[in-house]
Protein backbone atom coordinates (compact mmCIF):
# COMPACT_ATOMS: atom_id res chain seq x y z
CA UNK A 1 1.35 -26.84 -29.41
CA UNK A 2 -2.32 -26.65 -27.74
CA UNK A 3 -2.82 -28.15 -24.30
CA UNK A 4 -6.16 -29.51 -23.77
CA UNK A 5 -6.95 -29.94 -20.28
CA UNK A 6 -9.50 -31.87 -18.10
CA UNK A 7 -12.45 -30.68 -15.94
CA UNK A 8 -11.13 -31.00 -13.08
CA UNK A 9 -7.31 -29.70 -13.95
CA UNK A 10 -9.47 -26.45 -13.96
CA UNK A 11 -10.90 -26.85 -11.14
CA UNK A 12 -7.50 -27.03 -8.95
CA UNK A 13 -6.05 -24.00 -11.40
CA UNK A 14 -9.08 -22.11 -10.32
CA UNK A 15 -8.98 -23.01 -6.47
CA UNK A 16 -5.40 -23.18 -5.65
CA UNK A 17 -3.34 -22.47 -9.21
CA UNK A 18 -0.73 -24.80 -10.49
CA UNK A 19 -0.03 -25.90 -6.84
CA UNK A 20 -2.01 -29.11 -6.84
CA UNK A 21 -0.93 -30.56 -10.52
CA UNK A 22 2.69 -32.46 -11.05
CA UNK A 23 5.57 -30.78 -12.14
CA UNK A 24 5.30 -31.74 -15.80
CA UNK A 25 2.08 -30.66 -15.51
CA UNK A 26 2.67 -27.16 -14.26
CA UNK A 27 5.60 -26.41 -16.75
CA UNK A 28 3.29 -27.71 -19.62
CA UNK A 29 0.37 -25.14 -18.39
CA UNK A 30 3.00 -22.53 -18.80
CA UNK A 31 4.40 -23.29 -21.80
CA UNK A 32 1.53 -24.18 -23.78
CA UNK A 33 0.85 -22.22 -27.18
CA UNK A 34 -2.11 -22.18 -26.37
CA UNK A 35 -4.59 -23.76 -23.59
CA UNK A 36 -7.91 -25.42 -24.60
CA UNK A 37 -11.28 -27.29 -22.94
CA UNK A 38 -13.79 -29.29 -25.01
CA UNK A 39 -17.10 -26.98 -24.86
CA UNK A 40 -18.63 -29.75 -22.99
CA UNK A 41 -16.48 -28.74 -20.09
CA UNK A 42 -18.82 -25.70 -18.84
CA UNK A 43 -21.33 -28.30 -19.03
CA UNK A 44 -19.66 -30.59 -16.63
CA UNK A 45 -18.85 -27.87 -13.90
CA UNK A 46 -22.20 -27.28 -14.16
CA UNK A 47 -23.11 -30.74 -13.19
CA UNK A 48 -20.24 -30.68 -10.61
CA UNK A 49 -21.95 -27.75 -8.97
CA UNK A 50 -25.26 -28.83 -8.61
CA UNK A 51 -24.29 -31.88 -6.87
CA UNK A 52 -22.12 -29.86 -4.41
CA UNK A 53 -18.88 -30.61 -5.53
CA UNK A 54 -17.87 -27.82 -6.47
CA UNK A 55 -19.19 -23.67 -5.05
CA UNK A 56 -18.28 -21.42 -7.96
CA UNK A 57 -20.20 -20.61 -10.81
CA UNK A 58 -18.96 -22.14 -14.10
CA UNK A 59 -19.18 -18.92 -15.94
CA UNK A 60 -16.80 -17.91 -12.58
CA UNK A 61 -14.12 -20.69 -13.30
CA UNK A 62 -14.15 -20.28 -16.80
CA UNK A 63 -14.42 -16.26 -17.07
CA UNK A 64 -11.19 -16.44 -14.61
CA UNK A 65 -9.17 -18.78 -16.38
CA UNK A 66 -9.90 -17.27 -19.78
CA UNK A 67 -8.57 -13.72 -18.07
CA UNK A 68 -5.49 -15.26 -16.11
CA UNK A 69 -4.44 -18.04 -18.48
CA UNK A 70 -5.97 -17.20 -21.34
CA UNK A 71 -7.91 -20.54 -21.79
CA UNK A 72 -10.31 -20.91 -24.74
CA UNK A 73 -12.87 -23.38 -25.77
CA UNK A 74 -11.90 -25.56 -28.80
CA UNK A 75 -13.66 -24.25 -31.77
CA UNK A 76 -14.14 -27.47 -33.93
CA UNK A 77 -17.50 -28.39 -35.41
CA UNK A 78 -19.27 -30.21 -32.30
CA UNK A 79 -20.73 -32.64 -34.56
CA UNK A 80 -17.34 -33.59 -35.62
CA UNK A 81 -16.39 -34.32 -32.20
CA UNK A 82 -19.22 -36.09 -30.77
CA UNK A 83 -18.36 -38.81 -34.13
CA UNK A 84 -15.23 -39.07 -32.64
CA UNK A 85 -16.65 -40.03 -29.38
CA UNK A 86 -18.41 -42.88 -30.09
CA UNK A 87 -15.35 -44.95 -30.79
CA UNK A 88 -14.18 -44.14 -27.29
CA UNK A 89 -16.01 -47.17 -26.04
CA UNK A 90 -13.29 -47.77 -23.18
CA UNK A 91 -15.55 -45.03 -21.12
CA UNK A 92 -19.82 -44.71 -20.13
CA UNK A 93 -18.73 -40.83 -18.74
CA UNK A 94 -19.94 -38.59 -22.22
CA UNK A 95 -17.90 -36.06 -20.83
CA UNK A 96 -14.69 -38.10 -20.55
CA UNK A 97 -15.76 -39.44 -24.44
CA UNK A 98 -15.91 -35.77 -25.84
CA UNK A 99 -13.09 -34.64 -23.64
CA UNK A 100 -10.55 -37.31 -24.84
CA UNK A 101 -12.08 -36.97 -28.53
CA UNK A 102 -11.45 -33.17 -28.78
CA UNK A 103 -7.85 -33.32 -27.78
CA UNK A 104 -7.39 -36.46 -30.04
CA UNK A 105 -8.72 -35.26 -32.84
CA UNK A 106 -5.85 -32.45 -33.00
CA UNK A 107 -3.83 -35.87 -31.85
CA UNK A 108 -3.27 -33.09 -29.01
CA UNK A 109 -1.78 -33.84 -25.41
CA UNK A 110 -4.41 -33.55 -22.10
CA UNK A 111 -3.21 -32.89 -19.02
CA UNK A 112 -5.35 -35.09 -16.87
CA UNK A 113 -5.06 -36.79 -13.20
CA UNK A 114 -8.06 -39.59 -14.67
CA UNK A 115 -6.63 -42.78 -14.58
CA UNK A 116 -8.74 -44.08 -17.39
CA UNK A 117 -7.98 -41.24 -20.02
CA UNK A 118 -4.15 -41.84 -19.03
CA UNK A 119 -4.30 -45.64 -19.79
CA UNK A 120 -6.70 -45.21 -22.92
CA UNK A 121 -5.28 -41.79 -24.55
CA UNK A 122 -1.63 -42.17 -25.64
CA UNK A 123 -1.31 -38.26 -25.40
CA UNK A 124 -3.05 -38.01 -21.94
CA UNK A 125 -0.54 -37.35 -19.31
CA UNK A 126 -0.27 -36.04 -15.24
């Protein structure tokens, strides 16, 4: 089955590898058919980097990750996606919305330390 995983589950997989994510976590990285981010993810890093919270290039996290762990960007119609968002009303963050809506509409797990996708997305887990 696909993993879908949050922004800043790549983050730590790009800075320090599986060291900083649970134990169910880890062993679902690794045995993952296949792992996936929402498009809107490159977005967010971006964000995340011009505030300073983050030094690398997105293009840097997410070329590396695609090479080591062969991470790929969800392919389903966008437009598709951001419908599903909008009845993620427990959220304001767009990028949690279209997050939890690409791994839901797959009804897919996300590996995520967010303590609001956990309690809202029954397939969210750390």
């Amino acid at each position: 089955m696909a993993l879908y995983l949050d922004t800043h589950v790549l983050v730590w997989l790009y800075q320090d590898g599986a060291a900083r994510l649970t134990a169910r976590g880890a062993e679902a990285v690794d045995t993952a058919d296949a792992l996936l981010v929402s498009p809107i993810v490159e977005l967010e890093l971006a964000y995340l980097k011009e505030i300073g919270r983050i030094t690398s290039a997105p293009g840097t996290i997410m070329d590396a990750l695609r090479r080591d762990l062969e991470l790929d960007a969800c392919r389903l119609p966008f437009a598709s996606i951001v419908g599903a968002a909008v009845g993620q009303v427990w959220t304001r963050d767009p990028f949690d919305r279209l997050i939890v809506a690409q791994a839901a509409h797959g009804q897919s797990p996300l590996l995520t330390a967010d303590r609001a996708m956990l309690e809202n997305y029954g397939q969210a887990f750390w």
